[in-house]
Protein backbone atom coordinates (compact mmCIF):
# COMPACT_ATOMS: atom_id res chain seq x y z
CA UNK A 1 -17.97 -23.62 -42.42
CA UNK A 2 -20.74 -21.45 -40.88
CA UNK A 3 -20.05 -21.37 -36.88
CA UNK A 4 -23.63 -21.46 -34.81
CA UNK A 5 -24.58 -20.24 -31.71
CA UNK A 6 -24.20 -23.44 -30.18
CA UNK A 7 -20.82 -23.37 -31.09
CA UNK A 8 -19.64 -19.71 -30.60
CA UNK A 9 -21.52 -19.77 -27.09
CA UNK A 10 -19.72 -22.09 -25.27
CA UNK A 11 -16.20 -21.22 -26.84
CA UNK A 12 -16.65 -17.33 -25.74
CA UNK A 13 -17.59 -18.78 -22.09
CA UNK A 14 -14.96 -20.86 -21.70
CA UNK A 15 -12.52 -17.88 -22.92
CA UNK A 16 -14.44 -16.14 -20.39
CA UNK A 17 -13.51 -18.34 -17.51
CA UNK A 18 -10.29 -18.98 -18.52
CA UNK A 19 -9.54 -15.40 -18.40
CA UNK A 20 -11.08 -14.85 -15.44
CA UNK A 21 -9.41 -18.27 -13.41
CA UNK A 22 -6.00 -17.01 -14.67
CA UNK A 23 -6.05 -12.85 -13.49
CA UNK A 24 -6.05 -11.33 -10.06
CA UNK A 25 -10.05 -10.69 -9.75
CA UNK A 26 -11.03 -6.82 -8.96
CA UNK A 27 -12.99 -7.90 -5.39
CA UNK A 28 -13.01 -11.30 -3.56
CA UNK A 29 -15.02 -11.66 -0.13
CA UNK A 30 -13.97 -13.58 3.01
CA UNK A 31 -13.75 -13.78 6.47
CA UNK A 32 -10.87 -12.85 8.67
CA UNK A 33 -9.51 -16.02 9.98
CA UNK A 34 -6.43 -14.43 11.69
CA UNK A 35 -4.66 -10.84 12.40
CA UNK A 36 -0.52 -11.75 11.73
CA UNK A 37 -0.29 -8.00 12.57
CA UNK A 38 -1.05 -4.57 12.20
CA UNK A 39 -0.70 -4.84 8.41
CA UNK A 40 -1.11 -8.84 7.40
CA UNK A 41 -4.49 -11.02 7.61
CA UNK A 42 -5.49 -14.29 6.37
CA UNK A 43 -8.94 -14.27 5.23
CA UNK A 44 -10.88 -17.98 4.11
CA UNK A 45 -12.42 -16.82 0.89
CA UNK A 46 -16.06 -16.72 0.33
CA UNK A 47 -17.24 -18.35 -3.27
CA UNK A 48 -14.44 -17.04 -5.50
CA UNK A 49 -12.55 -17.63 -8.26
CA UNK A 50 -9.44 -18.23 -6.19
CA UNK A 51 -7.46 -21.51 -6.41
CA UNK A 52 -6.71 -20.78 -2.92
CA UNK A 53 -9.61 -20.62 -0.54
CA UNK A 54 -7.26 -18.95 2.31
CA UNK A 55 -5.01 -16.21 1.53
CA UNK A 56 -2.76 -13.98 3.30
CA UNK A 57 -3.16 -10.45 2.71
CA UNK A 58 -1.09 -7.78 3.20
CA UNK A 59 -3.03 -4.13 3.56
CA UNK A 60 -1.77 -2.04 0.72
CA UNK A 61 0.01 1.27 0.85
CA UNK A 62 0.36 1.48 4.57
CA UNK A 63 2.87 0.68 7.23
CA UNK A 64 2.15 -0.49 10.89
CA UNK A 65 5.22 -0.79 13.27
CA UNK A 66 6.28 -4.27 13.80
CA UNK A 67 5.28 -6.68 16.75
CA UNK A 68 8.09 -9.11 16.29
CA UNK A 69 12.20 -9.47 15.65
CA UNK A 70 14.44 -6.04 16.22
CA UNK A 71 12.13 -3.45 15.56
CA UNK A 72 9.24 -4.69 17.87
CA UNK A 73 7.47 -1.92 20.18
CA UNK A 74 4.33 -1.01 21.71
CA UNK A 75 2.94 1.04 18.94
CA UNK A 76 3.10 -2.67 17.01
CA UNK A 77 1.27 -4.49 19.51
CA UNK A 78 -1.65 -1.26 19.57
CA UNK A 79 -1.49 -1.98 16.09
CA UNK A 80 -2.31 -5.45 15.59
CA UNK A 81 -4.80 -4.88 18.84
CA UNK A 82 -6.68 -2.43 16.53
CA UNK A 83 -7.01 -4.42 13.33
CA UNK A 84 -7.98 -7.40 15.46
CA UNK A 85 -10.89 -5.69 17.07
CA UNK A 86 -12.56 -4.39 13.90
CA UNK A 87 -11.67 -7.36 11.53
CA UNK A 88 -11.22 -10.83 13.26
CA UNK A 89 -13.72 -12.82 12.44
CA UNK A 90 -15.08 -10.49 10.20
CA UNK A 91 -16.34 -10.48 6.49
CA UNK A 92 -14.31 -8.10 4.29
CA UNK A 93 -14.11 -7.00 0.46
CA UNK A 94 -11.02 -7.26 -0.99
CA UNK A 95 -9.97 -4.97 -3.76
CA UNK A 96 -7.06 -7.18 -5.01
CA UNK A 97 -3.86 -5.27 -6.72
CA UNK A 98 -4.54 -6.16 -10.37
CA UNK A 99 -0.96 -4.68 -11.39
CA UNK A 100 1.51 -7.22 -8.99
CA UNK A 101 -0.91 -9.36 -7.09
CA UNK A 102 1.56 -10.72 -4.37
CA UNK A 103 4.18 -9.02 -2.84
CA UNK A 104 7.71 -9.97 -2.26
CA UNK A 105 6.84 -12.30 0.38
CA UNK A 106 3.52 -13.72 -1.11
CA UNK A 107 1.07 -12.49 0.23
CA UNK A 108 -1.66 -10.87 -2.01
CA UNK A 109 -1.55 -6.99 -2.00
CA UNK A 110 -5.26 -4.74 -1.08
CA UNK A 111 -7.45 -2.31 -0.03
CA UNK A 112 -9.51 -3.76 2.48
CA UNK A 113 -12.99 -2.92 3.11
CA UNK A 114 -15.48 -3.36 6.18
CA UNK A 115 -18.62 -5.32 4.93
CA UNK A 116 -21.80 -3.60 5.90
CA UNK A 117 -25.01 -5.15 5.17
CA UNK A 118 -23.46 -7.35 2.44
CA UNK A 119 -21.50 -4.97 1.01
CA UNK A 120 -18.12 -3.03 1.01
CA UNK A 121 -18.30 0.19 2.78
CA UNK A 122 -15.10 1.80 4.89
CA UNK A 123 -12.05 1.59 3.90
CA UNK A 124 -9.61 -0.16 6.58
CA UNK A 125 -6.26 0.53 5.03
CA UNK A 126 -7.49 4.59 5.80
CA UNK A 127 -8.60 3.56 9.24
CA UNK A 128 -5.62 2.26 10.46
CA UNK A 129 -3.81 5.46 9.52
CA UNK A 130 -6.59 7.74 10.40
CA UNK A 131 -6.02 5.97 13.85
CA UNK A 132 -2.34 6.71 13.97
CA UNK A 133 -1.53 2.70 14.25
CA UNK A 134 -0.37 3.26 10.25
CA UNK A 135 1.99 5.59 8.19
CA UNK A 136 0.85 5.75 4.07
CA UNK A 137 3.60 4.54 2.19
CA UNK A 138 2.83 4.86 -1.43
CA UNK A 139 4.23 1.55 -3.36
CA UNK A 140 4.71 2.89 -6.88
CA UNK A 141 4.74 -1.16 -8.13
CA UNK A 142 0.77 -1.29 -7.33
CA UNK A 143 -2.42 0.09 -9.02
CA UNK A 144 -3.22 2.06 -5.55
CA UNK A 145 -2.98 5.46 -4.80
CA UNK A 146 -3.81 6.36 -0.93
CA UNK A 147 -3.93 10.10 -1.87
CA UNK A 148 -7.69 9.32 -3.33
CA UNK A 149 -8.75 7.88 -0.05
């Protein structure tokens, strides 16, 4: 049986989207619908190819102190001050961990980048620690490496 266009066409788009629906996607764009903390966002995704239209995000490859339980301080709260004047309500890229895709706790790992005129431009994850609100710490388990920022 000779296969036709007509046939081979719509089979190699559907593997296409199939493949695509079932992998962490390189970039997804959203909003910032709420700052957990210095490190954690939820951001209401923009026409992806998410399930999910809001995900929590935690910023990859950096630490902020914490705001809450044992450990809370000052520095946390400066922290979560910070990343809640540049990004709440603000559209971000996403550049998505294609190696583990969630963390330990579910939220999806990644770089997070300011949207300038439509498109991604600084890096926040760098900002943060360029700041001194954020340490680097280098998670081996994740396709990131901060020493290239």
């Amino acid at each position: 049986m000779r296969l036709t266009k007509t046939v081979i066409m719509p089979i190699l788009a559907l593997l296409l989207w199939f493949c695509l629906a079932t992998g962490s996607p390189d970039e997804a764009y959203g909003r910032v619908v709420k700052v957990v903390d210095g490190d954690t966002i939820d951001v209401q995704l923009q026409d992806s190819l998410f399930s999910e239209d809001l995900i929590r995000v935690r910023l990859a490859d950096i630490d902020c102190p914490e705001t809450r339980g044992p450990e809370a301080c000052e520095a946390g709260k400066k922290a979560s001050a910070y990343t809640k004047t540049w990004l709440q309500s603000t559209y971000v890229f996403l550049d998505l961990d294609d190696k583990t895709g969630k963390d330990s706790f579910g939220r999806w790992v990644a770089v997070v980048y300011l949207s300038e005129n439509n498109q991604p431009s600084r890096n926040f994850n760098k900002m943060l620690v360029d700041a001194g609100h954020a340490v680097i710490e280098d998670f081996k388990n994740n396709e990131f490496d901060p020493g290239g920022w």
